[in-house]
N, C-alpha and C. Protein backbone atom coordinates (compact mmCIF):
# COMPACT_ATOMS: atom_id res chain seq x y z
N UNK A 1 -1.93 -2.15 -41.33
CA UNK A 1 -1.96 -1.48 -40.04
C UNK A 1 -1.87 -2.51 -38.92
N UNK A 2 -1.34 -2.16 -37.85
CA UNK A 2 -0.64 -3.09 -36.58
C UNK A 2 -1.77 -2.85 -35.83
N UNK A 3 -2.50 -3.13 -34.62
CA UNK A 3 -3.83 -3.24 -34.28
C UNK A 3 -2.89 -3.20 -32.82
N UNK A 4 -3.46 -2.72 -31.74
CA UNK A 4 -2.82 -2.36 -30.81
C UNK A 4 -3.48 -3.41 -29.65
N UNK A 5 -2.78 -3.74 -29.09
CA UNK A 5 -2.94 -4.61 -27.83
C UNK A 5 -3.28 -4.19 -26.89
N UNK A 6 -4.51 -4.91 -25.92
CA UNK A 6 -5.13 -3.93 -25.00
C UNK A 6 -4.87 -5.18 -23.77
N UNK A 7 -4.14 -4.80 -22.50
CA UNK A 7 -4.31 -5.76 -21.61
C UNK A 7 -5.31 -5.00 -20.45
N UNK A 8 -5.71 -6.25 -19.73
CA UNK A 8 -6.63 -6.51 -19.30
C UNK A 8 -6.32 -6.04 -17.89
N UNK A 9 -6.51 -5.40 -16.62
CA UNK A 9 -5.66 -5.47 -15.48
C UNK A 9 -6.99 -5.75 -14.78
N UNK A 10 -6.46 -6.03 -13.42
CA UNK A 10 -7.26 -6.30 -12.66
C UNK A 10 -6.77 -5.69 -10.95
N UNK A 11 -7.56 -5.02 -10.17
CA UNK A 11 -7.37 -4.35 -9.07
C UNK A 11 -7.58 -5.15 -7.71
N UNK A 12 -6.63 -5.12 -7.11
CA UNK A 12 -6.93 -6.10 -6.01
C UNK A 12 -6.48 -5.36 -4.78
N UNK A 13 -7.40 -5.65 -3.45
CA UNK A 13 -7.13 -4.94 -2.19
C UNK A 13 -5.85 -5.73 -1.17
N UNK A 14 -5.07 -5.53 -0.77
CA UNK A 14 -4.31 -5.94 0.52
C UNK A 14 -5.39 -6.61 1.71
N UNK A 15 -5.29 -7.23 1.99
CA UNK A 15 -6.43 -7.79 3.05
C UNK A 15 -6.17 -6.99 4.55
N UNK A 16 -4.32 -7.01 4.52
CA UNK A 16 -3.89 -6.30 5.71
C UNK A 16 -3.93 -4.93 5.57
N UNK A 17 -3.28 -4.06 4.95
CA UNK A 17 -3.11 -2.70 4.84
C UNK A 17 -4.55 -1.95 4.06
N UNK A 18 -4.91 -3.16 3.02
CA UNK A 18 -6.34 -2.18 1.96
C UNK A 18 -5.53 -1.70 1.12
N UNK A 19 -4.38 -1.53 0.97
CA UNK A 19 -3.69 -0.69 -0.12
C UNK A 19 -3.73 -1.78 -1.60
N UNK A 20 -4.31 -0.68 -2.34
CA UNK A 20 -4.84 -1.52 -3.67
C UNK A 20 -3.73 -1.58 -4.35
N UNK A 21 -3.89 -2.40 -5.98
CA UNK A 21 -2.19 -2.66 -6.42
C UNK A 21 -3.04 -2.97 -7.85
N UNK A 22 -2.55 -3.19 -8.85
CA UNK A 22 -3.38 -3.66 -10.24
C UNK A 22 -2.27 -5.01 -10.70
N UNK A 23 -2.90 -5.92 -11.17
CA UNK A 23 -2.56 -7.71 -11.73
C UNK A 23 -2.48 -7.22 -13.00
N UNK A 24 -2.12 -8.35 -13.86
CA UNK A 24 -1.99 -8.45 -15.48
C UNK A 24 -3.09 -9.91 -15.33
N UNK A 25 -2.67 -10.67 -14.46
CA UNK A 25 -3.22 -11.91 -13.78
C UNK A 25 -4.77 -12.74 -13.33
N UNK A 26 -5.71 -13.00 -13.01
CA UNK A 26 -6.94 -12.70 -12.67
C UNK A 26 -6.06 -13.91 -11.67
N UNK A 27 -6.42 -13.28 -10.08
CA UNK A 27 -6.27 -14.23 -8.80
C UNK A 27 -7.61 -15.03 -8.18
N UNK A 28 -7.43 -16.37 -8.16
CA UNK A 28 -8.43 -17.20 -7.68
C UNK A 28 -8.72 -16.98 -6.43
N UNK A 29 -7.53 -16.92 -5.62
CA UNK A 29 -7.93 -16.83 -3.87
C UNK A 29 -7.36 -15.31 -3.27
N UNK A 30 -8.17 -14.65 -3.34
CA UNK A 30 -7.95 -13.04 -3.18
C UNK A 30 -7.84 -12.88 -1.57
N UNK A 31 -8.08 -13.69 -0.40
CA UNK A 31 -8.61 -13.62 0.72
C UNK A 31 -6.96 -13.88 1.21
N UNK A 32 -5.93 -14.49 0.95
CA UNK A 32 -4.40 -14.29 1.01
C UNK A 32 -3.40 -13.94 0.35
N UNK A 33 -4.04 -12.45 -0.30
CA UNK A 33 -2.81 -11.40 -1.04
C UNK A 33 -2.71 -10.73 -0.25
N UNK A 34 -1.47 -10.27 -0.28
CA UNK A 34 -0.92 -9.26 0.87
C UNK A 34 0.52 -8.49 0.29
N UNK A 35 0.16 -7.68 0.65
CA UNK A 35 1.33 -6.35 -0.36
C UNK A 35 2.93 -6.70 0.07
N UNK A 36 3.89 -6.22 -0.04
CA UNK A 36 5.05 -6.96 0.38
C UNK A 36 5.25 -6.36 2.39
N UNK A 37 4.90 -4.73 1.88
CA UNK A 37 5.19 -4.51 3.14
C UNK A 37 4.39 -5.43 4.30
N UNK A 38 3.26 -5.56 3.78
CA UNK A 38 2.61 -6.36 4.64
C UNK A 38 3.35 -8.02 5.09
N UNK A 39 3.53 -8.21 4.17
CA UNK A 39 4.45 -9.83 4.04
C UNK A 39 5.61 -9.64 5.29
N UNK A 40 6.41 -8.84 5.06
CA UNK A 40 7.56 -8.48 6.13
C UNK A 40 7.40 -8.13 7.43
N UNK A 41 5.55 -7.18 7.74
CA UNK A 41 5.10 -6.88 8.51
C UNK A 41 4.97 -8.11 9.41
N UNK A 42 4.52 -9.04 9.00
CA UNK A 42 3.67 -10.30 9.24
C UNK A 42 5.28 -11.63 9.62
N UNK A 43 6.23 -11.38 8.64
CA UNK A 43 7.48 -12.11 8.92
C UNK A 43 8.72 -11.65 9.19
N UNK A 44 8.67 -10.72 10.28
CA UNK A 44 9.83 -9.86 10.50
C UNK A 44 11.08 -10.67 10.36
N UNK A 45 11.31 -12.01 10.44
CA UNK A 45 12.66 -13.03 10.41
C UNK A 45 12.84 -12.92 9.01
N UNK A 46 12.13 -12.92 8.00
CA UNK A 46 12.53 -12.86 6.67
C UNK A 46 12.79 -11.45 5.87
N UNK A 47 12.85 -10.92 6.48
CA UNK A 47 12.92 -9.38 5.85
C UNK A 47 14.31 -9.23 5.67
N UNK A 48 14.79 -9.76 4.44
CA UNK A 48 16.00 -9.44 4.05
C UNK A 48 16.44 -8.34 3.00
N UNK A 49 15.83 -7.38 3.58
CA UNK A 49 15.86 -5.88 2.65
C UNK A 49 17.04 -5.13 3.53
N UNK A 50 17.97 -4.24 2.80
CA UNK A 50 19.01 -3.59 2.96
C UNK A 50 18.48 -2.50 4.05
N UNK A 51 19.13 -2.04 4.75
CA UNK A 51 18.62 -1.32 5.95
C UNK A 51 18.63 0.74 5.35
N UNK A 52 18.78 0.26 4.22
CA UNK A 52 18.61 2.01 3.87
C UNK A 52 17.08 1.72 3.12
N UNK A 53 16.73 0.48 2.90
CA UNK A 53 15.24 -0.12 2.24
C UNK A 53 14.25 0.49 3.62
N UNK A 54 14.90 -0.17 4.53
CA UNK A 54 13.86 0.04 5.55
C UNK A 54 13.83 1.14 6.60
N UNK A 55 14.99 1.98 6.33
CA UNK A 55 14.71 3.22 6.81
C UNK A 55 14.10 4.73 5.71
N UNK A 56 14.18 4.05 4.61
CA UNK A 56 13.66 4.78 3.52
C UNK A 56 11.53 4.49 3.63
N UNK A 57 11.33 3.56 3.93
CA UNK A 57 10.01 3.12 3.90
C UNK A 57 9.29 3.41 5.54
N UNK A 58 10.42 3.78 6.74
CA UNK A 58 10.28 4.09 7.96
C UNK A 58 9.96 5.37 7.74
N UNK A 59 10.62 6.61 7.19
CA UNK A 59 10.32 7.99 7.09
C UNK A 59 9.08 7.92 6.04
N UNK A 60 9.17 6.99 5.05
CA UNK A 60 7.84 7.21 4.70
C UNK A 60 6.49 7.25 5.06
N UNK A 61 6.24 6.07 6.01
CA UNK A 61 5.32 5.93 7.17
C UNK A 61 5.30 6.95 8.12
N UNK A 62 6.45 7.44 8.41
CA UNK A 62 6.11 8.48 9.69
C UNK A 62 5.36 9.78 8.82
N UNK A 63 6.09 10.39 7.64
CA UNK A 63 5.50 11.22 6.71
C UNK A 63 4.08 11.34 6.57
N UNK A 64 3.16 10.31 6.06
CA UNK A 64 2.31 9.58 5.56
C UNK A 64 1.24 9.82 7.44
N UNK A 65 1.79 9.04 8.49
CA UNK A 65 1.14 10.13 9.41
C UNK A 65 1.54 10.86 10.03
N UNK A 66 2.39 11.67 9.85
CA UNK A 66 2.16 13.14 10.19
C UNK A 66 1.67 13.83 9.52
N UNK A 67 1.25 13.79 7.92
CA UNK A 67 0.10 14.07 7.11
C UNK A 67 -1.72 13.77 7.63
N UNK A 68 -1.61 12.75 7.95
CA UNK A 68 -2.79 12.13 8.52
C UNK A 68 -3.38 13.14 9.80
N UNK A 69 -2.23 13.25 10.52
CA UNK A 69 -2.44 14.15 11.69
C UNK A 69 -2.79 15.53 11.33
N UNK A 70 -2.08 16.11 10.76
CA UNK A 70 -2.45 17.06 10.53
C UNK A 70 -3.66 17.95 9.44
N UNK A 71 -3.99 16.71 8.83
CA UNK A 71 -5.54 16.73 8.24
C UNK A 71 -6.20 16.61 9.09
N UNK A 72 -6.49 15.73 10.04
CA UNK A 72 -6.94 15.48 10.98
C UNK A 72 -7.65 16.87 12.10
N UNK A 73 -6.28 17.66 12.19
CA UNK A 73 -6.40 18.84 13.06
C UNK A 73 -7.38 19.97 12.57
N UNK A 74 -6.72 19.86 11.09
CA UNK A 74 -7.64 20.98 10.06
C UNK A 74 -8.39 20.99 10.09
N UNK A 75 -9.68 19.53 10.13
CA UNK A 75 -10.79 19.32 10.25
C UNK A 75 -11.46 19.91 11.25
N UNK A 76 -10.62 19.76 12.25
CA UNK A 76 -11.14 19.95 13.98
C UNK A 76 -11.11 21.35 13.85
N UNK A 77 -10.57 22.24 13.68
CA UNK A 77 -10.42 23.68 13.89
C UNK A 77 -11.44 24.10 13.05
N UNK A 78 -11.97 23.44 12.08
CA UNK A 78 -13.18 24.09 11.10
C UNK A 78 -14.27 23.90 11.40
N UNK A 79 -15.07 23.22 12.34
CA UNK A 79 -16.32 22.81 12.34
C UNK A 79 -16.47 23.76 13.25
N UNK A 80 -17.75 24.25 12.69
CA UNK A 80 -18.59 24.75 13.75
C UNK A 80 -19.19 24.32 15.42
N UNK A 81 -18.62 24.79 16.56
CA UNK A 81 -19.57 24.48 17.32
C UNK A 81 -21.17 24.93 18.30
């Protein structure tokens, strides 16, 4: 019988965004990981991503809050005053 391989992952936060991500890796200096969007955020001169990259990840963000917003509202209309 073949015995199955179990890897190990490890969860790490974005320092800029918080958006978590999982390693195969264990990282020594966790205090300068940063997700890619964040990387590009931070070096707009190097962002050499195709411009349907970054209008695909633009509607995503706007999506993402206009979701936000409108949870947001739901909340407000429910509470008691």
């Amino acid at each position: 019988m073949a015995r199955k391989k179990t890897k190990i992952t490890y969860t790490y936060k974005c320092s800029i965004s918080g958006k978590k991500f999982l390693r195969t890796r264990k990282i020594t200096n966790t205090d300068e990981l940063v997700s890619v969007n964040s990387f590009y955020e931070l070096n707009p001169d190097k962002d050499d991503r195709p411009e349907k990259v970054k209008k695909e990840i633009l509607l995503r963000q706007e999506e993402d809050q206009s979701m936000d917003n409108l949870l947001d509202n739901a909340g407000a209309e429910e509470e008691p005053n």
